[in-house]
N, C-alpha and C. Protein backbone atom coordinates (compact mmCIF):
# COMPACT_ATOMS: atom_id res chain seq x y z
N UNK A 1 22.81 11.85 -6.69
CA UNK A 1 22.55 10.40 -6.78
C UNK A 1 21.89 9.90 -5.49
N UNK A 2 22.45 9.98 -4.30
CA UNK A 2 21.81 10.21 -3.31
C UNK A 2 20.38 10.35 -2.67
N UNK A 3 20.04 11.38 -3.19
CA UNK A 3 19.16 12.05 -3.26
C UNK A 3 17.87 11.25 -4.10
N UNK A 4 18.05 10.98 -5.61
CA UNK A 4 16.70 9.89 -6.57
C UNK A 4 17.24 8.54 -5.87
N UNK A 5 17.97 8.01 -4.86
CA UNK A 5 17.92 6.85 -4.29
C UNK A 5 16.77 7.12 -3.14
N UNK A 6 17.09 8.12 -2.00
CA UNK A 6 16.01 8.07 -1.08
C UNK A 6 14.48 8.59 -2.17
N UNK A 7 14.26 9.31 -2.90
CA UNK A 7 13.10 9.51 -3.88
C UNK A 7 12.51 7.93 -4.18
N UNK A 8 13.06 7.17 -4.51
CA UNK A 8 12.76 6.03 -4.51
C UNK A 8 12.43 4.98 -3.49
N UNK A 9 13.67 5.06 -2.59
CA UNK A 9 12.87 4.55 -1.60
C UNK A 9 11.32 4.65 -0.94
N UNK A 10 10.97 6.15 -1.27
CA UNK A 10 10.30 6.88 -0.51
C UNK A 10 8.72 6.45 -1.54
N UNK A 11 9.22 6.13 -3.01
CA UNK A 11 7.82 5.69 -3.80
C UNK A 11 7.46 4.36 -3.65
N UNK A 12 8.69 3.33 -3.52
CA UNK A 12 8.35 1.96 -3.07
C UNK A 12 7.84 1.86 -1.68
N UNK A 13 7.84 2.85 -1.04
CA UNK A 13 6.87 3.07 0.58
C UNK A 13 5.80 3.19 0.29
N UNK A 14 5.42 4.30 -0.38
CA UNK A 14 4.20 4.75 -1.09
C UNK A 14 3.77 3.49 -1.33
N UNK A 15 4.08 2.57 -2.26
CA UNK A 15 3.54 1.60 -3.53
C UNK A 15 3.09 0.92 -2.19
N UNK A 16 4.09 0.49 -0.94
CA UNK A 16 3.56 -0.66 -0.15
C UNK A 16 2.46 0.14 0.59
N UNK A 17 2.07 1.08 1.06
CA UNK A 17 0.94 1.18 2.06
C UNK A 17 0.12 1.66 1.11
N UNK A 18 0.19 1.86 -0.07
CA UNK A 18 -0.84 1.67 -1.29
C UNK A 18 -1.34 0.19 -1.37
N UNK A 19 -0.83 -0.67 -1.25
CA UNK A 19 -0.99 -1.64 -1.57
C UNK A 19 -1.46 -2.75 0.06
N UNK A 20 -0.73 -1.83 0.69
CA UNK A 20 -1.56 -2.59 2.49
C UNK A 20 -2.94 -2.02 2.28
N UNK A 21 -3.46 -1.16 1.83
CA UNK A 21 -4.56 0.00 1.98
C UNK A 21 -5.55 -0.97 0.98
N UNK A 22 -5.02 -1.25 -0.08
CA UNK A 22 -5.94 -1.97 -0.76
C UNK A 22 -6.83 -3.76 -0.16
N UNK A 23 -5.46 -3.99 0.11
CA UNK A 23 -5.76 -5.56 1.10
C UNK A 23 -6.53 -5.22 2.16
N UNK A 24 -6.23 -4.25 2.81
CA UNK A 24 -7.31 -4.29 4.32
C UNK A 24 -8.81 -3.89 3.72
N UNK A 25 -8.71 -3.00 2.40
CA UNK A 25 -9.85 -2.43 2.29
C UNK A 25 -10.96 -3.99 1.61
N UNK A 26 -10.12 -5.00 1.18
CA UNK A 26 -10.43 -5.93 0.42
C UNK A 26 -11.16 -6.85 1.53
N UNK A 27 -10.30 -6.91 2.53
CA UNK A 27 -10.63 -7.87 3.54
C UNK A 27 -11.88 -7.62 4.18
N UNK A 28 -11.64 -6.02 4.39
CA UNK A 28 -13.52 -5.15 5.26
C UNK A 28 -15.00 -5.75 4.00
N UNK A 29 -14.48 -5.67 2.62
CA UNK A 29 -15.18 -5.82 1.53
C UNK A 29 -15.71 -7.23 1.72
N UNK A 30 -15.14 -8.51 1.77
CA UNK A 30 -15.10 -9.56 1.89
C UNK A 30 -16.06 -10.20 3.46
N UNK A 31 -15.55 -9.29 4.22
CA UNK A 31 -15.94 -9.54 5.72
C UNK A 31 -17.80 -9.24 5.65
N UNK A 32 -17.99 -8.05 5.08
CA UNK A 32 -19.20 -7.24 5.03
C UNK A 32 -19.97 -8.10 4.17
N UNK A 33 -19.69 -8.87 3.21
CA UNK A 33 -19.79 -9.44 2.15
C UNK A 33 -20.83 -10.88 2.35
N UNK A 34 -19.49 -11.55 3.54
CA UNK A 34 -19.96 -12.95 3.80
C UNK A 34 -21.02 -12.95 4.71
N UNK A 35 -20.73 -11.86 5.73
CA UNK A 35 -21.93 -11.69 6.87
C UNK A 35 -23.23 -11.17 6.85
């Protein structure tokens, strides 16, 4: 039990710097975009 608790923790990490990765990449997109 233990054990698929840290597994999980460890995919909702994943999901967030999946998801920081997308925003910064959005922001460079946006930046390149306006200028």
């Amino acid at each position: 039990m233990e054990q698929s608790k840290e597994r999980k923790t460890n995919s909702s990490l994943l999901n967030f710097v999946l998801i920081v990765f997308y925003v910064v990449l959005a922001l460079n997109l946006i930046g390149l975009g306006s200028s």
